[in-house]
C-alpha atoms as a PDB file:
ATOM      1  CA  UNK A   1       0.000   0.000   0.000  1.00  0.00           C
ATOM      2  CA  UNK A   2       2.754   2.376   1.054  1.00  0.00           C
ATOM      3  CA  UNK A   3       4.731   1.684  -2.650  1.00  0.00           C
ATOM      4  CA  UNK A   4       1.392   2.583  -4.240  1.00  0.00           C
ATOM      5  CA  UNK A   5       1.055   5.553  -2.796  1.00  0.00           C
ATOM      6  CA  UNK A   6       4.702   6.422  -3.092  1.00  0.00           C
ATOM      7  CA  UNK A   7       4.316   5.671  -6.845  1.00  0.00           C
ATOM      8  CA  UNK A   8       1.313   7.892  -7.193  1.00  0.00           C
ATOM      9  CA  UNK A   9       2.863  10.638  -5.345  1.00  0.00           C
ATOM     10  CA  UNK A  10       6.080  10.581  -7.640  1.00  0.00           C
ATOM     11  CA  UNK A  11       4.059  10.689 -10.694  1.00  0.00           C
ATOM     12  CA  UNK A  12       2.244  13.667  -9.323  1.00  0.00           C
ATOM     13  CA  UNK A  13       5.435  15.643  -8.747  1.00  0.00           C
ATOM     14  CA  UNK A  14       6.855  14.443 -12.179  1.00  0.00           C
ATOM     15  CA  UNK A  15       3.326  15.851 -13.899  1.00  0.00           C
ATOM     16  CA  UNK A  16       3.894  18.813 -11.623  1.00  0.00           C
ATOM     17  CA  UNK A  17       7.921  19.003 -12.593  1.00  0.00           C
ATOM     18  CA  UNK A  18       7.238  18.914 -15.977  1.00  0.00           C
ATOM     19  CA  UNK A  19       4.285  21.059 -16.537  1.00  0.00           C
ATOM     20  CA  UNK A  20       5.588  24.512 -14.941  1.00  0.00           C
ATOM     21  CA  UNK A  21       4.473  25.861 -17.666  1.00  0.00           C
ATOM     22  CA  UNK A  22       0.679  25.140 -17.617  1.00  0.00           C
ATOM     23  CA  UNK A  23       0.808  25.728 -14.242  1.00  0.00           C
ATOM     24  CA  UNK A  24       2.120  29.917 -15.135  1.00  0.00           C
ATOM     25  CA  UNK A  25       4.800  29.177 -12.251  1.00  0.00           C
ATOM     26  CA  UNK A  26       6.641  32.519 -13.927  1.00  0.00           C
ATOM     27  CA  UNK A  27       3.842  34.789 -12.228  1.00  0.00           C
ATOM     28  CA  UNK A  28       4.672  33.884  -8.495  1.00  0.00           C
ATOM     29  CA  UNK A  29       6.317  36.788  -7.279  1.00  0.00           C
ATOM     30  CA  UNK A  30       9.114  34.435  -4.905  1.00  0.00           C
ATOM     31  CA  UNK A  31      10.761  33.295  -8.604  1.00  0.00           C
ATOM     32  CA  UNK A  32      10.521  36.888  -9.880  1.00  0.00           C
ATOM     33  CA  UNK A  33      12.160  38.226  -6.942  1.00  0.00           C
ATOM     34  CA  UNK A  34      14.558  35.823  -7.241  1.00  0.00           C
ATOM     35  CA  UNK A  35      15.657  36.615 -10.853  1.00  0.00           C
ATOM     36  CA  UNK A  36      15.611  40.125 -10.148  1.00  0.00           C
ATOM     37  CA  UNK A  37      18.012  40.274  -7.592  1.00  0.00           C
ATOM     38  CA  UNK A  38      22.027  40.062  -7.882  1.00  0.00           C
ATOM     39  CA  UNK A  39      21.990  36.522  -7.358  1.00  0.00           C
ATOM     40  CA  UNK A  40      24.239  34.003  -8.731  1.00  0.00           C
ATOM     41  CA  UNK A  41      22.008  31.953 -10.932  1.00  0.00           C
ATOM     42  CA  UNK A  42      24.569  29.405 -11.577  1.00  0.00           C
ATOM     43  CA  UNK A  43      23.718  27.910  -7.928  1.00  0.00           C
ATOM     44  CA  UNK A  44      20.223  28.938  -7.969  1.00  0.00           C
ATOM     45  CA  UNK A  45      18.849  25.196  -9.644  1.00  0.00           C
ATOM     46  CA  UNK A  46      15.503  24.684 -11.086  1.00  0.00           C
ATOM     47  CA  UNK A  47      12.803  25.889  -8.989  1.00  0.00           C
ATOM     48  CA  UNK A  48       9.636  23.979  -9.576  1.00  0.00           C
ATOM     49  CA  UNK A  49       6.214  25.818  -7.893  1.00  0.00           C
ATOM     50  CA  UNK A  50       4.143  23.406  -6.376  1.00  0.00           C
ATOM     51  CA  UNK A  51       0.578  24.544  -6.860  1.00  0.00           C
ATOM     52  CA  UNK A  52      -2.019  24.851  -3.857  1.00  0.00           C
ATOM     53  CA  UNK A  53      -4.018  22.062  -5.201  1.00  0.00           C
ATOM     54  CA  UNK A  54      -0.834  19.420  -4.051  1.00  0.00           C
ATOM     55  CA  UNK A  55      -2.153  17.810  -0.560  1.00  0.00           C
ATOM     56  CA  UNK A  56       0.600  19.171   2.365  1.00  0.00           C
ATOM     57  CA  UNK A  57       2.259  21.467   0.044  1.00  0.00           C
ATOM     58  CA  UNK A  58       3.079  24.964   1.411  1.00  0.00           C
ATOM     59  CA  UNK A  59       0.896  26.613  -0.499  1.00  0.00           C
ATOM     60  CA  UNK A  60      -2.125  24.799   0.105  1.00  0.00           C
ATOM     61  CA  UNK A  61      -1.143  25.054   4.084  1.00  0.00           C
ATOM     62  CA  UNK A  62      -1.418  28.750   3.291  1.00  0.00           C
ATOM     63  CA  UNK A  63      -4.687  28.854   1.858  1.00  0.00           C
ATOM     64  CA  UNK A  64      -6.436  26.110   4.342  1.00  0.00           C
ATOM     65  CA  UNK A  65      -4.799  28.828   7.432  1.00  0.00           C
ATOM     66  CA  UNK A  66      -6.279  31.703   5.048  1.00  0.00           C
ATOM     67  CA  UNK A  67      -9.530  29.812   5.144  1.00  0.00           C
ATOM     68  CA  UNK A  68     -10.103  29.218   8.552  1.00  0.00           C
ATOM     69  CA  UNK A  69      -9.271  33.060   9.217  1.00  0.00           C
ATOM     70  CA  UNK A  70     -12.012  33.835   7.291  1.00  0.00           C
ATOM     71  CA  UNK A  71     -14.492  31.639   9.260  1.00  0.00           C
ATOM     72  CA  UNK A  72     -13.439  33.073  11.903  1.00  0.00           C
ATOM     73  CA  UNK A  73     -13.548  36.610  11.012  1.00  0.00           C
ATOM     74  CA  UNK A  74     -17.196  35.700   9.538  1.00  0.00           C
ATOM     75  CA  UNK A  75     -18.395  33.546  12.381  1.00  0.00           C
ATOM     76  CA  UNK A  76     -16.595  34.942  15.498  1.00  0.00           C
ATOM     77  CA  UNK A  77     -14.065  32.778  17.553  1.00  0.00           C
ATOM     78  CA  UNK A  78     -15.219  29.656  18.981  1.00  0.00           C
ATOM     79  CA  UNK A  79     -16.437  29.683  22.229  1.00  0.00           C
ATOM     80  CA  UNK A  80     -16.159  26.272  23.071  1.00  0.00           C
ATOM     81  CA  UNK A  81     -13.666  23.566  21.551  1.00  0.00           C
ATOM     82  CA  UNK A  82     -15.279  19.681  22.432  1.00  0.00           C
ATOM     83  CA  UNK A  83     -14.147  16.672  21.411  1.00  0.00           C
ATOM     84  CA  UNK A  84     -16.170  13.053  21.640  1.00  0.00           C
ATOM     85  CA  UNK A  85     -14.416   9.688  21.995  1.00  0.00           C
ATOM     86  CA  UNK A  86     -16.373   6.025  22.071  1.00  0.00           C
ATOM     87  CA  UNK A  87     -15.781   2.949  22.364  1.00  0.00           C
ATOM     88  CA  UNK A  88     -16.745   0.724  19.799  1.00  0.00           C
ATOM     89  CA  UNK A  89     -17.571  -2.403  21.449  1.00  0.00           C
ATOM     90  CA  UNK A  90     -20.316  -0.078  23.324  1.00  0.00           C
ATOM     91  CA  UNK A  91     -23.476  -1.739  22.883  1.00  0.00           C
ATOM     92  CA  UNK A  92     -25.196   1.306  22.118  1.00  0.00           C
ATOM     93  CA  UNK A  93     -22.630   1.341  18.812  1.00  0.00           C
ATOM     94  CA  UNK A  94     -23.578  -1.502  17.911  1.00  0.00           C
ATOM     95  CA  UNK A  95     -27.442  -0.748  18.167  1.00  0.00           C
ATOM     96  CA  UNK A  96     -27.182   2.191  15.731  1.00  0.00           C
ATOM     97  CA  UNK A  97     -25.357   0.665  13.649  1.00  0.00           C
ATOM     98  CA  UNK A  98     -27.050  -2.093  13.034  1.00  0.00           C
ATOM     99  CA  UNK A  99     -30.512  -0.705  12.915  1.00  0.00           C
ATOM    100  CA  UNK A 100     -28.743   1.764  10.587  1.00  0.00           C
ATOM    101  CA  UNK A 101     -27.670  -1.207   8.502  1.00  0.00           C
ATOM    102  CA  UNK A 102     -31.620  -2.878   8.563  1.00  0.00           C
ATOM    103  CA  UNK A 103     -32.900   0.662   7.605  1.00  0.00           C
ATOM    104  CA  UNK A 104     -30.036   1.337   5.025  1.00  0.00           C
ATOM    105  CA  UNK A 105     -28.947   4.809   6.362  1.00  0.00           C
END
């Protein structure tokens, strides 16, 4: 399972890698600043953008934290956090679910 993934993940950054272009990676301002400075580009590399739609990229951390800010600033701040746990063996579990599973939820 973990290969599979690890395969699908590399071909993602390849696609990515390869198709800077498509993606207009030339109009994020960190590359143009980059460029534009006295820099040596000799030890600069090849700078490949990842795009906000690649799960755990930095990008896409940015715009999820972006996100949430704006809940917040629409909503309010939460006034209560709560979290639930269960056990699973609970025979109340059980119950639901299977009634759940007679009534086809």
């Amino acid at each position: 399972m973990v290969d599979c993934w690890t395969q699908v993940e590399h071909e993602r950054l390849t696609w990515i890698q390869y198709h800077q272009n498509d993606l207009r990676s030339e109009s994020y301002n960190e590359l143009a600043n980059a460029l534009h400075h006295d820099t040596d580009l000799n030890n600069v590399g090849q700078r490949v953008i990842l795009p906000s739609t690649f799960a755990g990229s930095p990008r896409q951390m940015h715009e999820l934290y972006q996100d949430a800010m704006a809940i917040v600033r629409h909503c309010g701040r939460a006034d209560l956090f709560v979290t639930f746990t269960c056990n699973t063996a609970w025979p109340e579990i059980h119950d639901a679910l299977l009634s759940c599973r007679e009534n086809s939820c």
